[in-house]
PDB file of N, CA and C in Angstrom:
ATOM      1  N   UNK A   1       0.825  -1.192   0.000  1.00  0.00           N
ATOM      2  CA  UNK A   1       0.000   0.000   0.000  1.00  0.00           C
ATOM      3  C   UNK A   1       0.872   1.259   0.000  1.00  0.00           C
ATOM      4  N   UNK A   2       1.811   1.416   0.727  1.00  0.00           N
ATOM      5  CA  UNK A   2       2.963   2.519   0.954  1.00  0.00           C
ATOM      6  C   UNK A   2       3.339   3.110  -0.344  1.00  0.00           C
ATOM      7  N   UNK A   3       3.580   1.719  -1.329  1.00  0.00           N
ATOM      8  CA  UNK A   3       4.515   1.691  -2.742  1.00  0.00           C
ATOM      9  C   UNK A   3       3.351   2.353  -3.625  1.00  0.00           C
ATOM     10  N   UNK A   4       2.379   2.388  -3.541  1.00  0.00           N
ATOM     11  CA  UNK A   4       1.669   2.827  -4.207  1.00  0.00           C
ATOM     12  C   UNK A   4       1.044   4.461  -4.135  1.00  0.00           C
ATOM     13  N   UNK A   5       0.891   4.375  -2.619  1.00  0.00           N
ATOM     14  CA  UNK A   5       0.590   5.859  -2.185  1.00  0.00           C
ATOM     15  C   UNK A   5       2.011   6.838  -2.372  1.00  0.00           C
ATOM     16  N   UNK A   6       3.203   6.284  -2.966  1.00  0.00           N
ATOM     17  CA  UNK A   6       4.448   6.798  -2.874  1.00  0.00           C
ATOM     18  C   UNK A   6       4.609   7.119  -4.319  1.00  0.00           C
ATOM     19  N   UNK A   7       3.742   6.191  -5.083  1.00  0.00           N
ATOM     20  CA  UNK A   7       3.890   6.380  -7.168  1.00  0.00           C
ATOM     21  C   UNK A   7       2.869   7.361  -7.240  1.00  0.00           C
ATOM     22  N   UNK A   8       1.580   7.617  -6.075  1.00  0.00           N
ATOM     23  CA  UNK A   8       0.645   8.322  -6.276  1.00  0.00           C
ATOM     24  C   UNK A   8       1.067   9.807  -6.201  1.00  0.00           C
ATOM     25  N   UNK A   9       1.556   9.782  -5.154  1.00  0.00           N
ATOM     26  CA  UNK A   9       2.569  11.065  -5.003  1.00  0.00           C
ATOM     27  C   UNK A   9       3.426  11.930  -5.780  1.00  0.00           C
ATOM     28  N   UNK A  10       4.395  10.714  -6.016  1.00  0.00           N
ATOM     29  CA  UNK A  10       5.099  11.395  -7.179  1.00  0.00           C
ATOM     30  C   UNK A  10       4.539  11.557  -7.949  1.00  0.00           C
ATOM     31  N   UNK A  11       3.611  11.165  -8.652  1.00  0.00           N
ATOM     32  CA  UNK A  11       2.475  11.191 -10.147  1.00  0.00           C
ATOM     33  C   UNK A  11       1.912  12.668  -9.915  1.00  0.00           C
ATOM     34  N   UNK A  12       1.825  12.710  -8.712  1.00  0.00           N
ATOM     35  CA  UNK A  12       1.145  14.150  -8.385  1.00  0.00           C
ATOM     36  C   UNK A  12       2.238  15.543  -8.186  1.00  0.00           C
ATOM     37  N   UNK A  13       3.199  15.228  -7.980  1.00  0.00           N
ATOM     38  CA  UNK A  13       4.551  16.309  -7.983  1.00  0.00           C
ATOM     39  C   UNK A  13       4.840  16.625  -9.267  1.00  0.00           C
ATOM     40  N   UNK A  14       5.216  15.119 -10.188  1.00  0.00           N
ATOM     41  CA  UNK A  14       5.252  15.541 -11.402  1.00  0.00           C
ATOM     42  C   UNK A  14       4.419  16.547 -12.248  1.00  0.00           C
ATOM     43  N   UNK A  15       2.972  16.340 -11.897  1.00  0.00           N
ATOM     44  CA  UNK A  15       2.213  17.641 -12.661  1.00  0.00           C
ATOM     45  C   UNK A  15       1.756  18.885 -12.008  1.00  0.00           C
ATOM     46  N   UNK A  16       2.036  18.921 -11.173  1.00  0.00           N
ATOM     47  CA  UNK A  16       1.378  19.952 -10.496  1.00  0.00           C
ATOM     48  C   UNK A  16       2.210  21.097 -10.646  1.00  0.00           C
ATOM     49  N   UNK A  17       1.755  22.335 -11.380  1.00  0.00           N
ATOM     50  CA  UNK A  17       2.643  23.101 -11.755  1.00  0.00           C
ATOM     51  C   UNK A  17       3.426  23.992 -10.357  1.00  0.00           C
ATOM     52  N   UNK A  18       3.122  24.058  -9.117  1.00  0.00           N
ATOM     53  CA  UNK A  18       3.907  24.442  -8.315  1.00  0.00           C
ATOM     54  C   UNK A  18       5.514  23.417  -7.848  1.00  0.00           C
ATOM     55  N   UNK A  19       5.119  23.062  -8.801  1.00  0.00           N
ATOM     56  CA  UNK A  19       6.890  21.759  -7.893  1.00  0.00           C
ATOM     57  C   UNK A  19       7.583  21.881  -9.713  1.00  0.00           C
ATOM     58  N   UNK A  20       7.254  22.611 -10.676  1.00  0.00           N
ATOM     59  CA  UNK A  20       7.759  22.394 -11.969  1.00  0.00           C
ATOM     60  C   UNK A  20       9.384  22.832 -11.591  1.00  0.00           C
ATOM     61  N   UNK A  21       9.485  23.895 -10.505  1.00  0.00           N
ATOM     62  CA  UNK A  21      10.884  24.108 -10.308  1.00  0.00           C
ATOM     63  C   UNK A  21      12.068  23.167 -10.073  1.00  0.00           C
ATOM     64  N   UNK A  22      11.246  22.020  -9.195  1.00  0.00           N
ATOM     65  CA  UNK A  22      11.717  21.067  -8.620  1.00  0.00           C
ATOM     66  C   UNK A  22      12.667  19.424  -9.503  1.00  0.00           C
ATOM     67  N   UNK A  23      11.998  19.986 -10.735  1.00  0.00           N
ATOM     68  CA  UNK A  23      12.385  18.781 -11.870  1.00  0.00           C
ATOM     69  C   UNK A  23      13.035  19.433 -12.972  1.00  0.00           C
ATOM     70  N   UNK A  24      13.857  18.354 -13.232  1.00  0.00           N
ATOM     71  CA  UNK A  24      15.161  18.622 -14.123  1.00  0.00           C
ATOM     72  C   UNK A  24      16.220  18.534 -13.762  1.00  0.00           C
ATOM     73  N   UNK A  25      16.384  18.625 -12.613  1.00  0.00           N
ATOM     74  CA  UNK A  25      17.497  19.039 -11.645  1.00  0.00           C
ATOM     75  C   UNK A  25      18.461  17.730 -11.612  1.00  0.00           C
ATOM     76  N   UNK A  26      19.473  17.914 -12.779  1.00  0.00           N
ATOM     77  CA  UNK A  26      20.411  16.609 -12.745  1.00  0.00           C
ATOM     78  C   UNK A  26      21.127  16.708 -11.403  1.00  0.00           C
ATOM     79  N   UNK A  27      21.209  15.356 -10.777  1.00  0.00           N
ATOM     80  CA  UNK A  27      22.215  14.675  -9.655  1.00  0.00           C
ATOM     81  C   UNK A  27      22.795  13.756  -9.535  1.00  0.00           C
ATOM     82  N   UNK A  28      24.308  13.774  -9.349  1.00  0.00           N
ATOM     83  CA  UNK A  28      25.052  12.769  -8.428  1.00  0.00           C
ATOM     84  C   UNK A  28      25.118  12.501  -7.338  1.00  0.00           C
ATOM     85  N   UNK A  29      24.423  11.168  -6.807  1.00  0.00           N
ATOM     86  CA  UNK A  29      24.499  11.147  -5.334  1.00  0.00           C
ATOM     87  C   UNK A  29      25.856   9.333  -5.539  1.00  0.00           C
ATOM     88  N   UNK A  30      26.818   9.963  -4.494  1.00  0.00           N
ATOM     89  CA  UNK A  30      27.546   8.936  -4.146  1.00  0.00           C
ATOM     90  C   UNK A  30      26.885   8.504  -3.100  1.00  0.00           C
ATOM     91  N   UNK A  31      27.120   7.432  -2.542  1.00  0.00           N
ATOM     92  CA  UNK A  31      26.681   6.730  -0.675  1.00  0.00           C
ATOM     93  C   UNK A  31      26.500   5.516  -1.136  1.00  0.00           C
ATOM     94  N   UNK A  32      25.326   4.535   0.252  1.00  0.00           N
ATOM     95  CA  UNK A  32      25.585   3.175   0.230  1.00  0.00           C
ATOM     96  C   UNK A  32      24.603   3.219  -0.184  1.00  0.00           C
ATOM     97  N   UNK A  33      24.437   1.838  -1.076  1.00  0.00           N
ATOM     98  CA  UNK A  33      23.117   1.370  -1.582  1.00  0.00           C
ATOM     99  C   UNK A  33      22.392   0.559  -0.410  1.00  0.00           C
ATOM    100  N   UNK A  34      20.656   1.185   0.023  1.00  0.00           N
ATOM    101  CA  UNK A  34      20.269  -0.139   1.066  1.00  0.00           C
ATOM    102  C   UNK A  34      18.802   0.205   0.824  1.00  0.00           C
ATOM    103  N   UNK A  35      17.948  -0.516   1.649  1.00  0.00           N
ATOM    104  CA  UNK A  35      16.566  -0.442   1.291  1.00  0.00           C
ATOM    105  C   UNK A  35      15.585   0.112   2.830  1.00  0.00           C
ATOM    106  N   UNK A  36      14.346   0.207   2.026  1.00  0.00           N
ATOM    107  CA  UNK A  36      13.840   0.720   2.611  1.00  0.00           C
ATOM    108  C   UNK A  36      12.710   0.412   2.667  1.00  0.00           C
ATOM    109  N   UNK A  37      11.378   0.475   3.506  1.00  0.00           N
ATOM    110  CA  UNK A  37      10.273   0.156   3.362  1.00  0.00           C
ATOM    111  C   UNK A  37       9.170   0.259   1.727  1.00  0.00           C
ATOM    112  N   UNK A  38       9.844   1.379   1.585  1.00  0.00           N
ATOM    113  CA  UNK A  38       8.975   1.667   0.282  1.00  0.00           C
ATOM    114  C   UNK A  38      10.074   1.438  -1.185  1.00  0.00           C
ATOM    115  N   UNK A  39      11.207   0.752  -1.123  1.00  0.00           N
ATOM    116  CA  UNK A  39      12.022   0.493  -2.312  1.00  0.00           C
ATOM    117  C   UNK A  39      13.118   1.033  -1.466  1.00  0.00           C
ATOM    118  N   UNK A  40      14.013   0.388  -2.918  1.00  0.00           N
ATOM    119  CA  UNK A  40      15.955   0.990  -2.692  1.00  0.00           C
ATOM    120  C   UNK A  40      15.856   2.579  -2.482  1.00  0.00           C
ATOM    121  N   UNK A  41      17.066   2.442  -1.425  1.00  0.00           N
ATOM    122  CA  UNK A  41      17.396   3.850  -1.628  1.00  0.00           C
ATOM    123  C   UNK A  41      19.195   3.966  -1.314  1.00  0.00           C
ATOM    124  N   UNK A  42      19.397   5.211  -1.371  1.00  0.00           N
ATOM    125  CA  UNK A  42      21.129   5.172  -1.591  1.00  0.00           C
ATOM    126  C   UNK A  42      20.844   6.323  -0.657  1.00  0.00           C
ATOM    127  N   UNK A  43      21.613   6.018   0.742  1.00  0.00           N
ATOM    128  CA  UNK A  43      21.934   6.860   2.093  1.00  0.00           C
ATOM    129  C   UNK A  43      22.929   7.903   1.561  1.00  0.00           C
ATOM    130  N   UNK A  44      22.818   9.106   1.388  1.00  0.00           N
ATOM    131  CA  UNK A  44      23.947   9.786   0.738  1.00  0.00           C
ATOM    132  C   UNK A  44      24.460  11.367   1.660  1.00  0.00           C
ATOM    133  N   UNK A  45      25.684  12.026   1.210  1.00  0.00           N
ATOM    134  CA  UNK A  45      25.809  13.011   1.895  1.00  0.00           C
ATOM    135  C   UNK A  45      24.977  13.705   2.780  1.00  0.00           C
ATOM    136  N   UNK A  46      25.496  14.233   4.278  1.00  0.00           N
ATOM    137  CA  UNK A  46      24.212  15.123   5.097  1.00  0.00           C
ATOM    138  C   UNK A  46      23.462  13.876   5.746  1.00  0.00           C
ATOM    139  N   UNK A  47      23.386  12.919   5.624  1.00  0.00           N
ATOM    140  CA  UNK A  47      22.593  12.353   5.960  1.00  0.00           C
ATOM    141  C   UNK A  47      21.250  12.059   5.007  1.00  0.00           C
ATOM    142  N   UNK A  48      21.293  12.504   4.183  1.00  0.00           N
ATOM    143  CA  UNK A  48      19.292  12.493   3.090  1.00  0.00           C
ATOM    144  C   UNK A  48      20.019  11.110   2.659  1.00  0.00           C
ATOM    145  N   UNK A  49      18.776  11.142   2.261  1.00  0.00           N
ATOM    146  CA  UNK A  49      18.151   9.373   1.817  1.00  0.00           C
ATOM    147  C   UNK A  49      17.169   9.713   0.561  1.00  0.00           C
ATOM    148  N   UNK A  50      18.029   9.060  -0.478  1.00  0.00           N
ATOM    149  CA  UNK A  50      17.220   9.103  -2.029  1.00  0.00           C
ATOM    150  C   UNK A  50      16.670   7.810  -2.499  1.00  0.00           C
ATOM    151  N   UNK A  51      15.180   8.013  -2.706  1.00  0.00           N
ATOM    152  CA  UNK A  51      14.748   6.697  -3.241  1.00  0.00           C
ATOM    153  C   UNK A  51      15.402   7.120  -4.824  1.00  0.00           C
ATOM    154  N   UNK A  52      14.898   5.615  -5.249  1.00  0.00           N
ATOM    155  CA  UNK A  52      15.370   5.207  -6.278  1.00  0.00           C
ATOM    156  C   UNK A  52      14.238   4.753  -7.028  1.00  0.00           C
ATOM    157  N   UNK A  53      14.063   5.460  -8.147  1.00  0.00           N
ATOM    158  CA  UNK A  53      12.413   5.164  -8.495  1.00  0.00           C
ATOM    159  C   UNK A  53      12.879   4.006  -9.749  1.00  0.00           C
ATOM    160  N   UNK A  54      11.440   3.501  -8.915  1.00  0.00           N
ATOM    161  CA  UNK A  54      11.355   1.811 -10.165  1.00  0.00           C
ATOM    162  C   UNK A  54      12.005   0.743  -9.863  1.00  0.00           C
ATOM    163  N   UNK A  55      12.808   1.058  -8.320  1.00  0.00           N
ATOM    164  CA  UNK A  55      13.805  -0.511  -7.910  1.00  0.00           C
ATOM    165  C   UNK A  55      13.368  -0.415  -6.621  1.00  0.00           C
ATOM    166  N   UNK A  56      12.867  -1.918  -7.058  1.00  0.00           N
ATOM    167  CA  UNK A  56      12.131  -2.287  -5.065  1.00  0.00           C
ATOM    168  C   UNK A  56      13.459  -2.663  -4.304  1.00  0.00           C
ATOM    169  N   UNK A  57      14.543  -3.140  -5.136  1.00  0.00           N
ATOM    170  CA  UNK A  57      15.275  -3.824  -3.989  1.00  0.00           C
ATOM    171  C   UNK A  57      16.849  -3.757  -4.886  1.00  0.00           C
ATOM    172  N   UNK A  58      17.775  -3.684  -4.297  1.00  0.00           N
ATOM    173  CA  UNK A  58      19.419  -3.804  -4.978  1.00  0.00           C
ATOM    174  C   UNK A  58      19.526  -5.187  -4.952  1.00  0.00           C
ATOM    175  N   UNK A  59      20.042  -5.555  -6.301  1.00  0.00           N
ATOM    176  CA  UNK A  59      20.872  -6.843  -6.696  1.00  0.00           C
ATOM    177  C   UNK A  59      21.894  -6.576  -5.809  1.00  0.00           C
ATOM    178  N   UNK A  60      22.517  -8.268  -5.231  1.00  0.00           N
ATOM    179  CA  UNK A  60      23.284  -8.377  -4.355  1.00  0.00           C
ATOM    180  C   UNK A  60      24.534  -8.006  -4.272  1.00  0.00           C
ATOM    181  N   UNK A  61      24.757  -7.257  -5.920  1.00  0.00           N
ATOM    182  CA  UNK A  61      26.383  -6.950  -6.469  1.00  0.00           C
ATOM    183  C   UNK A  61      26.244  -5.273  -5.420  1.00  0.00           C
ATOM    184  N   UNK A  62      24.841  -4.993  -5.624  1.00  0.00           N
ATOM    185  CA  UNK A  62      25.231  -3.188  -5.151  1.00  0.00           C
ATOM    186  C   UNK A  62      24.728  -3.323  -3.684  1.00  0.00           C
ATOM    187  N   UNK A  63      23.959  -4.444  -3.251  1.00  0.00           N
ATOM    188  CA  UNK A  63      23.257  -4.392  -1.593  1.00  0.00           C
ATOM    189  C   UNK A  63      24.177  -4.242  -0.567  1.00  0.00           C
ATOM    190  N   UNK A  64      24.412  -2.611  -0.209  1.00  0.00           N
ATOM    191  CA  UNK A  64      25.009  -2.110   1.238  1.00  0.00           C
ATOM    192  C   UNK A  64      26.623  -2.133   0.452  1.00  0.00           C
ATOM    193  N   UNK A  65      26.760  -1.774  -0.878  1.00  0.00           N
ATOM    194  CA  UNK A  65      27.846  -1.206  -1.360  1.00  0.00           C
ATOM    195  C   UNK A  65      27.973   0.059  -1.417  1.00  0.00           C
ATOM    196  N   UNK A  66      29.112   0.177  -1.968  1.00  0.00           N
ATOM    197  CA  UNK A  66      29.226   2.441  -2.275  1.00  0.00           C
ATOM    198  C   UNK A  66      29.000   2.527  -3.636  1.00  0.00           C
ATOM    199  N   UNK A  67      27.989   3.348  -4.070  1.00  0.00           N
ATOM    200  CA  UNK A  67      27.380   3.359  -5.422  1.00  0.00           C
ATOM    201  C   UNK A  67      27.491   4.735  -5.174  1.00  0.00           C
ATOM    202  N   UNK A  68      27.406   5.024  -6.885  1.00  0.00           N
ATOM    203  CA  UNK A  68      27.236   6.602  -7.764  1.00  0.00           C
ATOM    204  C   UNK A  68      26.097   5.933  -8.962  1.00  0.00           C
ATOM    205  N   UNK A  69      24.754   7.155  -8.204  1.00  0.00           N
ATOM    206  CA  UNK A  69      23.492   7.077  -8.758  1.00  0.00           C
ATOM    207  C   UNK A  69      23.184   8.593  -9.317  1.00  0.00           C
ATOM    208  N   UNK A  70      23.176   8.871 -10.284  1.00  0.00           N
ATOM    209  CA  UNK A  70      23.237   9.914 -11.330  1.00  0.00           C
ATOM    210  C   UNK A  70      21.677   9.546 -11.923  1.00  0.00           C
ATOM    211  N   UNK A  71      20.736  10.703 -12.173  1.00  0.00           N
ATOM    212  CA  UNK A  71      19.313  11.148 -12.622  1.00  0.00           C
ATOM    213  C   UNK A  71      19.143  12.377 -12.273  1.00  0.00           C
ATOM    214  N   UNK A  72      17.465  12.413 -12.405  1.00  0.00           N
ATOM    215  CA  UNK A  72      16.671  13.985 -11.994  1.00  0.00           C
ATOM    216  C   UNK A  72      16.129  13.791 -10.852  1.00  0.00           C
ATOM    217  N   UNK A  73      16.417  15.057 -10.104  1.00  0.00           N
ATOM    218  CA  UNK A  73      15.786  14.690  -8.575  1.00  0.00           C
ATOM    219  C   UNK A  73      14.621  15.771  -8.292  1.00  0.00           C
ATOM    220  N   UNK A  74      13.523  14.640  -7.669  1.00  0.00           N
ATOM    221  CA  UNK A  74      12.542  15.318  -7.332  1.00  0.00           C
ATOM    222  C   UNK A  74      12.165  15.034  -6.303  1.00  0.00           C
ATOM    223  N   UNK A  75      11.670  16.160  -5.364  1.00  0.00           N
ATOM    224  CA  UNK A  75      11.627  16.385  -3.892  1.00  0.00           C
ATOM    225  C   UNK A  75      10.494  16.759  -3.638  1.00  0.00           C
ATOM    226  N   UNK A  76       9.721  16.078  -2.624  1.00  0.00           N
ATOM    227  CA  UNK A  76       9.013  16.248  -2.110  1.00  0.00           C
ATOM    228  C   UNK A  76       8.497  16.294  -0.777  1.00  0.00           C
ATOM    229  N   UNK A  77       7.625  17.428  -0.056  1.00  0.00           N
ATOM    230  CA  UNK A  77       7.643  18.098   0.867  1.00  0.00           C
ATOM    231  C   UNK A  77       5.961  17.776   1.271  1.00  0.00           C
ATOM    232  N   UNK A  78       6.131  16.979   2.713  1.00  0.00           N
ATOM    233  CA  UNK A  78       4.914  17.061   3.322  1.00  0.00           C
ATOM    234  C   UNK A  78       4.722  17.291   4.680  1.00  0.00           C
ATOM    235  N   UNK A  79       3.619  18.312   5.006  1.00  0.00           N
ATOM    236  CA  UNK A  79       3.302  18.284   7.240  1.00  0.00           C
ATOM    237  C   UNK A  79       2.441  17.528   7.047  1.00  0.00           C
ATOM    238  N   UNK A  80       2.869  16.726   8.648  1.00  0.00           N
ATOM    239  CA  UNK A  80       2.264  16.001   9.106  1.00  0.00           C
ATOM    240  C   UNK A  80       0.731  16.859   9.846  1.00  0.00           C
ATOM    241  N   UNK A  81       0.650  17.835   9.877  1.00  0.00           N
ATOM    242  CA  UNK A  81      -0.352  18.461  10.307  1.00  0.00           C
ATOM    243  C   UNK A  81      -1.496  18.189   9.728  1.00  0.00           C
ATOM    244  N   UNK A  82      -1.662  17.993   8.255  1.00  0.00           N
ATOM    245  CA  UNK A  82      -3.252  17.766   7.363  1.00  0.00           C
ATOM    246  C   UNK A  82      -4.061  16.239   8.320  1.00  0.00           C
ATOM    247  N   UNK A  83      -5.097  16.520   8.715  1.00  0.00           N
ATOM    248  CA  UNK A  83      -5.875  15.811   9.376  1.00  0.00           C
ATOM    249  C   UNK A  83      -5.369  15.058  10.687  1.00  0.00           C
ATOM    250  N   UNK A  84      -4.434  15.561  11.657  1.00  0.00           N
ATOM    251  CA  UNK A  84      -4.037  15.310  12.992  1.00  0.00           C
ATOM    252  C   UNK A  84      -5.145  15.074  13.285  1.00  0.00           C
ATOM    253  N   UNK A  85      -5.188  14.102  14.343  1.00  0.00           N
ATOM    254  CA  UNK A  85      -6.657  14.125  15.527  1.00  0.00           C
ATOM    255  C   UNK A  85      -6.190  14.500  16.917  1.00  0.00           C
ATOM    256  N   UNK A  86      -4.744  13.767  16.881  1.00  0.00           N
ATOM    257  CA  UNK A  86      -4.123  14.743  18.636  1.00  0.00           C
ATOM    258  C   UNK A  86      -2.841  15.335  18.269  1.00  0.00           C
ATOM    259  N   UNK A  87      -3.402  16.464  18.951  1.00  0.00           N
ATOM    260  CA  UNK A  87      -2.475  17.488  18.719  1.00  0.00           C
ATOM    261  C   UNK A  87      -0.870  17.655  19.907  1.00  0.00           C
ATOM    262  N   UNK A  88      -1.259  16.656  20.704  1.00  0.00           N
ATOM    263  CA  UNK A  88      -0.058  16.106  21.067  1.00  0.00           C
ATOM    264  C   UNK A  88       0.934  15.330  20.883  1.00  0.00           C
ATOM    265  N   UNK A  89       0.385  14.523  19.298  1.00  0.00           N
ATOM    266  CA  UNK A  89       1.162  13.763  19.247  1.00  0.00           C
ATOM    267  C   UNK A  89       2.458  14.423  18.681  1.00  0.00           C
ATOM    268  N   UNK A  90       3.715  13.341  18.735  1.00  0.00           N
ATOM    269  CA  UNK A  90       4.776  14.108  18.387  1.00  0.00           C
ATOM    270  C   UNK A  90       4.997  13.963  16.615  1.00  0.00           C
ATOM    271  N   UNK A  91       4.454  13.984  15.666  1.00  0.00           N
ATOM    272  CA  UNK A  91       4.325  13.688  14.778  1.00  0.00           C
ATOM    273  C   UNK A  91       3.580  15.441  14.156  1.00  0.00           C
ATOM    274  N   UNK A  92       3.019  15.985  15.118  1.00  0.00           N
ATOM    275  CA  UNK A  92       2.138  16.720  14.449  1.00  0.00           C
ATOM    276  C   UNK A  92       3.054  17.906  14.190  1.00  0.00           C
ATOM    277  N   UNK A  93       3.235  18.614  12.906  1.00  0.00           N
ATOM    278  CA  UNK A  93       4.255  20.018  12.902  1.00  0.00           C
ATOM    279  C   UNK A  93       5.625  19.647  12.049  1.00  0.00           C
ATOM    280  N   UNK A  94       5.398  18.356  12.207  1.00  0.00           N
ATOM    281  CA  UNK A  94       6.999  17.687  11.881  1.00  0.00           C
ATOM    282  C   UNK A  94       6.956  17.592  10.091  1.00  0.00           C
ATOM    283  N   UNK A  95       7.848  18.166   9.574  1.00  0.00           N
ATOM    284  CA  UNK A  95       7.586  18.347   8.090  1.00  0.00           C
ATOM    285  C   UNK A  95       8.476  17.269   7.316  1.00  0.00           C
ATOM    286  N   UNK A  96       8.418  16.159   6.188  1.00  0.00           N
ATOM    287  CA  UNK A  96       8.981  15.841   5.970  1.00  0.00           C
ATOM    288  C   UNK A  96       9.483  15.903   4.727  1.00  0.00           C
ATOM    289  N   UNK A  97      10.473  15.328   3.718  1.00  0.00           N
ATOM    290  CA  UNK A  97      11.050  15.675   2.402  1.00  0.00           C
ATOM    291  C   UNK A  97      11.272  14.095   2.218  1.00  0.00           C
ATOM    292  N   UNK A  98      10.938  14.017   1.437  1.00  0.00           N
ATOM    293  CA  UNK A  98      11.143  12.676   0.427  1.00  0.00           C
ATOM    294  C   UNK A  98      12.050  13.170  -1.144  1.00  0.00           C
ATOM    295  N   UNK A  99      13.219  12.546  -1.080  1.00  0.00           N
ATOM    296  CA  UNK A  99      13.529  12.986  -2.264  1.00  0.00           C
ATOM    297  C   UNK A  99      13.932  11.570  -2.995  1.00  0.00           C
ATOM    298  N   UNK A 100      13.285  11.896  -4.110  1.00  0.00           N
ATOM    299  CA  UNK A 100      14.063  10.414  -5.116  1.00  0.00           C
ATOM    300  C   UNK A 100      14.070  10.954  -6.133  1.00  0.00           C
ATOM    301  N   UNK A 101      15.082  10.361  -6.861  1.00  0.00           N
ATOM    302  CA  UNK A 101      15.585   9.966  -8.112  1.00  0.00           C
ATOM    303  C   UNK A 101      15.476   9.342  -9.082  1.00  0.00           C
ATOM    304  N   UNK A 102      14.989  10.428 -10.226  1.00  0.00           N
ATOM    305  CA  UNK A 102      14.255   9.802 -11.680  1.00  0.00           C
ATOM    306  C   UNK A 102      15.041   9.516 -12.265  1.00  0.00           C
ATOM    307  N   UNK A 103      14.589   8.524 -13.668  1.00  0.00           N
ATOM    308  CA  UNK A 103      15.035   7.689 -14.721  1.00  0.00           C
ATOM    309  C   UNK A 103      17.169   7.821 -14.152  1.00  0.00           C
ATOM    310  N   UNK A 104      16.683   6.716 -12.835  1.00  0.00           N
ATOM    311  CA  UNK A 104      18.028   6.821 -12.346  1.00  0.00           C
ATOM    312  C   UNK A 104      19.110   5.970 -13.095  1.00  0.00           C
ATOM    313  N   UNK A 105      20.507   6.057 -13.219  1.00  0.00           N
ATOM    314  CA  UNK A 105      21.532   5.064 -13.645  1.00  0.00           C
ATOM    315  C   UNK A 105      22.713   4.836 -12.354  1.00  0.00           C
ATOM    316  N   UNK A 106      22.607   3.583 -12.059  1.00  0.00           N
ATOM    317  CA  UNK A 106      23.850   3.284 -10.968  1.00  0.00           C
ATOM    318  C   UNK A 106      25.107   2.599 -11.341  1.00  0.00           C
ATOM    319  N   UNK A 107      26.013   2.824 -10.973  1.00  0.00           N
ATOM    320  CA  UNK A 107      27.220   1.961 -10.780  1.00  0.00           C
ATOM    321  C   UNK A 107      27.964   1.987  -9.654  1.00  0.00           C
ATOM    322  N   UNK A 108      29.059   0.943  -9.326  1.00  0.00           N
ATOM    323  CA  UNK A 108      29.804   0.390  -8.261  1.00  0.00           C
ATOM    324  C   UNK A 108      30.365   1.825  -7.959  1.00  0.00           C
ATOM    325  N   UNK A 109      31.320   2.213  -6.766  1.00  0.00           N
ATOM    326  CA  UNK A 109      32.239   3.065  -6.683  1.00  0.00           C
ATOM    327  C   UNK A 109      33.583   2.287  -5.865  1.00  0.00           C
ATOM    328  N   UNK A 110      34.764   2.119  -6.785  1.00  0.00           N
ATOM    329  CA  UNK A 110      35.711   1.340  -6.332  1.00  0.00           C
ATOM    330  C   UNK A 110      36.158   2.509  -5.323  1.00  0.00           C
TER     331      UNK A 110
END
């Protein structure tokens, strides 16, 4: 369900003309290749975490290797505030960024 509400998303960043800034934007991300609930992602500089769109999982040649993943990165920005029911929880206010990486290409990094 995640994987899907996550293609829904992006489907929706992609057109929505307020995020048009957001695409195009060629990137190199070096870091480790590892996974994640919702598909691969490559742990990279700073700490951010880039999915990897269209790969649920790393072949065992790149799983928890050092990869250079080169595409277009598109970022996306959500609060947890839209439909809270307690406003104590610690979740509520907390903004998050999802960024992944379109029509991505990977290789090893010796």
């Amino acid at each position: 369900m995640n994987a899907i509400l996550l293609k829904i998303c992006l489907f929706l960043v992609l057109t929505l003309p307020g995020y048009q800034h957001l695409q195009n934007k060629k990137i190199v991300v070096i870091g480790i290749a590892d996974k994640a609930k919702d598909g691969a992602v490559v742990s990279g500089p700073k700490g951010h975490v880039y999915y990897i769109n269209g790969l649920d999982f790393w072949d065992d040649k790149f799983y928890r290797k050092r990869v250079r993943v080169s595409g277009i990165l598109v970022i996306q920005r959500f609060s947890m505030t839209d439909g809270a029911e307690d406003l104590a929880h610690p979740l509520v206010n907390k903004k998050i960024e999802v960024r992944t990486i379109m029509k991505p290409k990977w290789e090893l990094v010796k």
